[in-house]
Protein backbone atom coordinates (compact mmCIF):
# COMPACT_ATOMS: atom_id res chain seq x y z
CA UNK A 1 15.07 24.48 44.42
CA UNK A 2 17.99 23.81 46.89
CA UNK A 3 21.09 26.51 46.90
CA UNK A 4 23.78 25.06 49.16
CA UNK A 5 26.17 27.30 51.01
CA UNK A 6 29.59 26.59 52.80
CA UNK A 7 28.85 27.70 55.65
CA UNK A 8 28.89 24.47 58.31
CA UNK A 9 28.45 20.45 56.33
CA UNK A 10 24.71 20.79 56.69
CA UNK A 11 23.93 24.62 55.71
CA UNK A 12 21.15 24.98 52.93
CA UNK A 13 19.20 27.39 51.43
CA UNK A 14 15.20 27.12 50.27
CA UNK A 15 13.03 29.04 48.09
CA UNK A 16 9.31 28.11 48.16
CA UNK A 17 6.51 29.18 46.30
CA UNK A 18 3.48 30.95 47.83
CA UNK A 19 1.61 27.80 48.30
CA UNK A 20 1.13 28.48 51.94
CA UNK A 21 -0.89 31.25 52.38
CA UNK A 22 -4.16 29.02 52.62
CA UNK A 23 -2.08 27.02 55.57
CA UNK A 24 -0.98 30.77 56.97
CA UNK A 25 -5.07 31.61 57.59
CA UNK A 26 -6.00 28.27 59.70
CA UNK A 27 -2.52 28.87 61.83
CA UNK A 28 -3.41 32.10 62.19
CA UNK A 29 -6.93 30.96 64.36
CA UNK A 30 -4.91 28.69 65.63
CA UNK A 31 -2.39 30.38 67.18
CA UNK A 32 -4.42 31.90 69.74
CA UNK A 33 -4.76 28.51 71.64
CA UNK A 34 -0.81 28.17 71.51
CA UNK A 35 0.98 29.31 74.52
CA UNK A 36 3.94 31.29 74.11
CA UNK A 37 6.06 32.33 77.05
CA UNK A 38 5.89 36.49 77.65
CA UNK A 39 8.02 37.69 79.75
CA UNK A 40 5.56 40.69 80.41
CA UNK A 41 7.26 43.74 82.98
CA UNK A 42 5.51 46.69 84.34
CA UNK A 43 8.60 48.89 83.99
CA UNK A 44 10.90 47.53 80.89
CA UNK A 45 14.84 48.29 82.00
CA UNK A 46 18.02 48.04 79.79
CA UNK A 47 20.20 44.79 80.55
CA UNK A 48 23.48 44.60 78.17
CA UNK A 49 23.83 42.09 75.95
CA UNK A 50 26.02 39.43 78.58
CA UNK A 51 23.27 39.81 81.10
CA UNK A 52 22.47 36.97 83.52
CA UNK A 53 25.69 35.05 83.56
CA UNK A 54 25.75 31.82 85.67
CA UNK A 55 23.72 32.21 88.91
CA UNK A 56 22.94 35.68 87.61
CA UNK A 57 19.27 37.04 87.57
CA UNK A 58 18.21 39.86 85.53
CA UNK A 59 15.08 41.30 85.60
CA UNK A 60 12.69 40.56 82.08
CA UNK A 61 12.47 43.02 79.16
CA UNK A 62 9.24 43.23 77.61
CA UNK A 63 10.06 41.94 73.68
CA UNK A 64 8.42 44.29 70.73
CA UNK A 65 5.59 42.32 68.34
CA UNK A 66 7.49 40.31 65.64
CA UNK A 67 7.06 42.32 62.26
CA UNK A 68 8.15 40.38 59.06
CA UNK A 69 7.93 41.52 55.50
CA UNK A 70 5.50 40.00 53.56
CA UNK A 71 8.31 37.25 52.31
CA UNK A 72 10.72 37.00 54.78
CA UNK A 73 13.89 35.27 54.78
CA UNK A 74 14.88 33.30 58.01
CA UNK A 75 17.78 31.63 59.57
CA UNK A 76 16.83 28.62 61.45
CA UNK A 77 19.83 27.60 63.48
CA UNK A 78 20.09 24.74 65.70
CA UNK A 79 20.85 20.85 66.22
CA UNK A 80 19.83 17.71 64.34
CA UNK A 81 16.35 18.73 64.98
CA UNK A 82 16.97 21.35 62.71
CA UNK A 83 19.61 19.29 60.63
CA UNK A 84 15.83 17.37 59.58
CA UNK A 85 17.19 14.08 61.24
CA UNK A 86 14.61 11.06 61.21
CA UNK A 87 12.61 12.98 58.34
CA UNK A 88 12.45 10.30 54.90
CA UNK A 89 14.99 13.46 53.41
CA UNK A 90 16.42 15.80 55.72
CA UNK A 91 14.98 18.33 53.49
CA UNK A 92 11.28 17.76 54.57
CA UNK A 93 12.64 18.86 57.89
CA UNK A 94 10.49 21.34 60.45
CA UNK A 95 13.16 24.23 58.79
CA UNK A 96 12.69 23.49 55.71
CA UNK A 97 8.86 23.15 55.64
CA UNK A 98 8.56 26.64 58.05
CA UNK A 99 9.46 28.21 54.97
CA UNK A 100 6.23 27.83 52.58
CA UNK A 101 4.00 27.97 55.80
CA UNK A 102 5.75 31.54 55.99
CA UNK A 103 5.67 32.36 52.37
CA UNK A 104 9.15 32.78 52.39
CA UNK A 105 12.97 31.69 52.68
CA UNK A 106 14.76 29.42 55.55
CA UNK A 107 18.53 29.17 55.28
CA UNK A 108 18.98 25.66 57.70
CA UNK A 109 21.96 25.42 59.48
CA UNK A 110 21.56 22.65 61.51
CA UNK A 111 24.61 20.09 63.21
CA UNK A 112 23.99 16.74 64.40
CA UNK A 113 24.38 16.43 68.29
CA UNK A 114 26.01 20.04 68.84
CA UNK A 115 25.06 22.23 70.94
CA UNK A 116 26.28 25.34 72.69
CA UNK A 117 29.14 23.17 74.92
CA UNK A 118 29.20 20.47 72.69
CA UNK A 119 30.62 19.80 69.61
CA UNK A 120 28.28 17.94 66.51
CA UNK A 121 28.81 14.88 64.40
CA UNK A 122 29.35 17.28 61.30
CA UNK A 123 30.61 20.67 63.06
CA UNK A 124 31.48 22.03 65.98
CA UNK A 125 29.65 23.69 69.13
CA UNK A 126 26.55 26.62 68.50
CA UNK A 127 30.04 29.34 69.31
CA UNK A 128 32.62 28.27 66.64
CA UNK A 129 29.48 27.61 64.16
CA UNK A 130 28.08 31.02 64.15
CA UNK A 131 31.83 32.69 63.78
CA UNK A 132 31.46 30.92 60.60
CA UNK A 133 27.98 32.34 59.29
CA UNK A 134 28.24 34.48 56.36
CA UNK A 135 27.50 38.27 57.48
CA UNK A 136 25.95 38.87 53.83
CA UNK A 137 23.10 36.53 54.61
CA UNK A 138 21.00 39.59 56.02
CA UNK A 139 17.94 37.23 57.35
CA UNK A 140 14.72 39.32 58.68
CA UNK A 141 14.29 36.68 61.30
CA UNK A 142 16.54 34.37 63.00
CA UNK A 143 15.40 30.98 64.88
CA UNK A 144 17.84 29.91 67.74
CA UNK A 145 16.51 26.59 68.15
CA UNK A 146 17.45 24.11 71.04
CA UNK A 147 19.59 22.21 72.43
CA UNK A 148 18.99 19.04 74.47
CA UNK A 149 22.61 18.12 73.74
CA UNK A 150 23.81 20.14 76.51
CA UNK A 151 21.49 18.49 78.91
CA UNK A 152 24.40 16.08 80.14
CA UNK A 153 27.16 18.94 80.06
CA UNK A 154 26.78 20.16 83.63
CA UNK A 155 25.60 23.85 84.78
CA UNK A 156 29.31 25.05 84.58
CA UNK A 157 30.11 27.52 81.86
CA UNK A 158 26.71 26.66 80.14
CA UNK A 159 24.81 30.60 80.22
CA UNK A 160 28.54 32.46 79.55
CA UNK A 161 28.44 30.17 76.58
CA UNK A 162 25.30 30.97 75.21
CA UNK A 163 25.73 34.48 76.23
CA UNK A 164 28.73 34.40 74.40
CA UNK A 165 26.99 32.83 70.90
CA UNK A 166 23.93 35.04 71.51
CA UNK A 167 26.72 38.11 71.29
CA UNK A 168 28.14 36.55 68.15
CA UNK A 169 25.06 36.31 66.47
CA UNK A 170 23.08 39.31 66.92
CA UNK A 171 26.93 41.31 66.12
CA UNK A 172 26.91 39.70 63.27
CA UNK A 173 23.31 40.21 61.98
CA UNK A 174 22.15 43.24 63.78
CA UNK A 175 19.31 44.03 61.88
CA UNK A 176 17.75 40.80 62.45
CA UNK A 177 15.11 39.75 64.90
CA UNK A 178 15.83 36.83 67.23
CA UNK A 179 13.56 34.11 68.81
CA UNK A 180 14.74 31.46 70.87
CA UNK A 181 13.14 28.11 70.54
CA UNK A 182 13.69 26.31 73.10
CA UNK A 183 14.60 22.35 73.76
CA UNK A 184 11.93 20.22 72.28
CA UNK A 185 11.75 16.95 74.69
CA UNK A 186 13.26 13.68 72.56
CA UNK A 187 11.48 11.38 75.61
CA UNK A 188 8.76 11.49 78.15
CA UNK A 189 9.01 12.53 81.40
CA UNK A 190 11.16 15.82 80.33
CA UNK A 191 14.54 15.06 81.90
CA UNK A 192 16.28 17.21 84.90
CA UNK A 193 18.58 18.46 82.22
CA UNK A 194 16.31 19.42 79.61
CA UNK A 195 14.60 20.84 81.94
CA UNK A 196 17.30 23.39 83.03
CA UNK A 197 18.40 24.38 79.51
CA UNK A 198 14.53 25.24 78.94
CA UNK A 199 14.53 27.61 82.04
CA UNK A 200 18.19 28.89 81.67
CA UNK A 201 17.63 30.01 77.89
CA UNK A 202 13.83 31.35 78.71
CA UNK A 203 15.86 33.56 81.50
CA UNK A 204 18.50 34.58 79.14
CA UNK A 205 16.53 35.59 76.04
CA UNK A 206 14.36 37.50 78.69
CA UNK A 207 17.24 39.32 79.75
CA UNK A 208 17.67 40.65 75.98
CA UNK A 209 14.24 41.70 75.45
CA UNK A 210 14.14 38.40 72.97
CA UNK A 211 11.18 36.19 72.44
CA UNK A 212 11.49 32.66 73.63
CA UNK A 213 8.83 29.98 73.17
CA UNK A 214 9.38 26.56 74.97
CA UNK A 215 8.11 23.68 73.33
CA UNK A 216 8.41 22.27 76.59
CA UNK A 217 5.79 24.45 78.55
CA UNK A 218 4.03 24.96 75.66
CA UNK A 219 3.16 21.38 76.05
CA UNK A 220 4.02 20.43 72.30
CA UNK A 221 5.12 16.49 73.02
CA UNK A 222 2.67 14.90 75.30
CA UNK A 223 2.37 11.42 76.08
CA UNK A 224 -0.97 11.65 73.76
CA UNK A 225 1.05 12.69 70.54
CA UNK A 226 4.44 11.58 71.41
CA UNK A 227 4.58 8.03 69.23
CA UNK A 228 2.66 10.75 66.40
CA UNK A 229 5.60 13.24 66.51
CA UNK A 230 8.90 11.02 67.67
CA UNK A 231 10.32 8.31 65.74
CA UNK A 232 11.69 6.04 68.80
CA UNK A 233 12.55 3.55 66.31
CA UNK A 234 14.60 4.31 63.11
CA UNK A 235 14.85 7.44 64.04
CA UNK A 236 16.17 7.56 67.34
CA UNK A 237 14.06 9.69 68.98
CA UNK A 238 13.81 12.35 66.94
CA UNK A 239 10.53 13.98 64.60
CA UNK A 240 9.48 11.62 61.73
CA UNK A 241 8.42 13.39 58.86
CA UNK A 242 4.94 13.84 60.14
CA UNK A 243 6.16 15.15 63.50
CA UNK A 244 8.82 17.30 61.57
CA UNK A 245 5.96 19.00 59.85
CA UNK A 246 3.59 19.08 63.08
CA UNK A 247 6.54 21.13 64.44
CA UNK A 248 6.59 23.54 61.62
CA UNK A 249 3.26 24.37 62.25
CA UNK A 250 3.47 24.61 65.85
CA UNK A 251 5.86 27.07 65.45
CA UNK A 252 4.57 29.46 62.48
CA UNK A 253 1.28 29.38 64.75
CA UNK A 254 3.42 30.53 67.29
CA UNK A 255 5.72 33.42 65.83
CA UNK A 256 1.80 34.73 64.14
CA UNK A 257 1.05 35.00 67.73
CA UNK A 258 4.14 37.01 68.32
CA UNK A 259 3.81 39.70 65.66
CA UNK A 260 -0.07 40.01 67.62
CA UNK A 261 1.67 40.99 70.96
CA UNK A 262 0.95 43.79 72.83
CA UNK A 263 3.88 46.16 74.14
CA UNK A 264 4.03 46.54 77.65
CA UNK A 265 4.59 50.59 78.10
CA UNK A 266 7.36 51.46 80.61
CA UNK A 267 5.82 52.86 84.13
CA UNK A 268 2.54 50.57 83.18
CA UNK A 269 1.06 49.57 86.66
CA UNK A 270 -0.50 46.34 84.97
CA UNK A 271 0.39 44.25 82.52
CA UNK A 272 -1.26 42.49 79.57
CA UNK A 273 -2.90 38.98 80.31
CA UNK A 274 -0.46 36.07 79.17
């Protein structure tokens, strides 16, 4: 069943039943082949919450394992990727399907073509959007997804912006836990742009002590699956339906992985393998 919200044009909430659990044991084995970015210290330090402004660099904070209740509710937040573009209905969108692969609850809140300098199709830019989240929604998890739609904004103002949303958000939901998920790449090669927001946002969430995982290094579009997962056609570039879903699993494989983590102990002289 689909609750809508007024939050932002293309806000939704899902409820799904526990159908995934079977799916939850194979991406369980399989998320130990996944790479996921750790941003592993010897000696964890305390960087505020507007760390690494432009041409800043702040040292990495080692994040804590993910730990989600047995049904958790999630916030997936992003661009038309998580809007379910190119899927046959939006609603069979990588967002939307995370949820049963969880055994739980996404609330989507995805814009066409925004991003954190640029204003979407249906709303404006990732700042002004999450001003206008509810504060009641209480998720256990939030997803920070994207966005390439920055890639042709410049360098200027780009990390005091998403410091800026990043401050918004976790204010707003402070109990939450936050993973950044990186730009997914709409073509192959992975474009100079792209390519900075992937590093700029892996630096940033580091910064926090926040999980980031980078579709990107994580080598989730190759030139082997690319036609499989991107709809150049009809769809633009973006996931078909079959990609949208290859994406979900990707990343519930990867957030098991997470909640599998070690923690890095402060004064450790070595850190754990990545």
């Amino acid at each position: 069943m689909i609750y809508s919200h007024a939050m932002t044009p293309a806000s939704t909430r899902r409820r799904l039943p526990l159908a995934g659990v079977s799916i939850a044991v194979v991406l369980a084995f399989a998320a130990v082949v996944l790479g996921v970015w750790r941003p592993w210290v010897s000696a964890p330090s305390s960087a505020p919450a507007g760390a690494a402004a432009s041409g800043e660099s702040v040292a990495a904070v080692a994040p804590a394992p993910l730990i989600l209740p047995e049904h958790p509710t999630v916030l997936v937040f992003g661009d038309s990727w998580t809007y379910g573009s190119a899927a046959t209905e939006p609603t069979q969108g990588y967002a939307y399907v995370l949820a049963d692969l969880l055994d739980g609850e996404t609330i989507v809140n995805g814009v066409r073509g925004s991003g954190y300098l640029k204003p979407g199709l249906d709303g404006p830019a990732f700042g002004e959007r999450i001003a206008a989240l509810d504060p009641a929604l209480a998720p256990d998890l939030i997803v920070m997804q994207g966005s390439i739609n920055d890639r042709e904004q410049g360098v200027a103002g780009y990390r005091d912006a998403v410091n800026a949303a990043w401050d918004a958000l976790s204010a707003t939901y402070p109990d939450a836990t936050i993973v950044v998920l990186g730009p997914a790449p709409h073509e192959l090669p992975v474009g100079a742009g792209t390519a900075r927001i992937d590093t700029d946002l892996r630096e940033l969430a580091g910064a926090r002590g926040w999980w980031y995982i980078s579709p990107i290094a994580d080598e989730w579009i190759t030139t082997q699956n690319y036609l499989s997962v991107i709809d150049v056609e009809v769809g633009r570039k973006h996931p078909s339906t079959d990609g949208h879903r290859y994406l979900a699993e990707r990343l519930a494989a990867a957030l098991g992985e997470l909640g599998d983590a070690p923690v890095t102990e402060a004064g450790s002289e070595t850190a754990p393998e990545q």
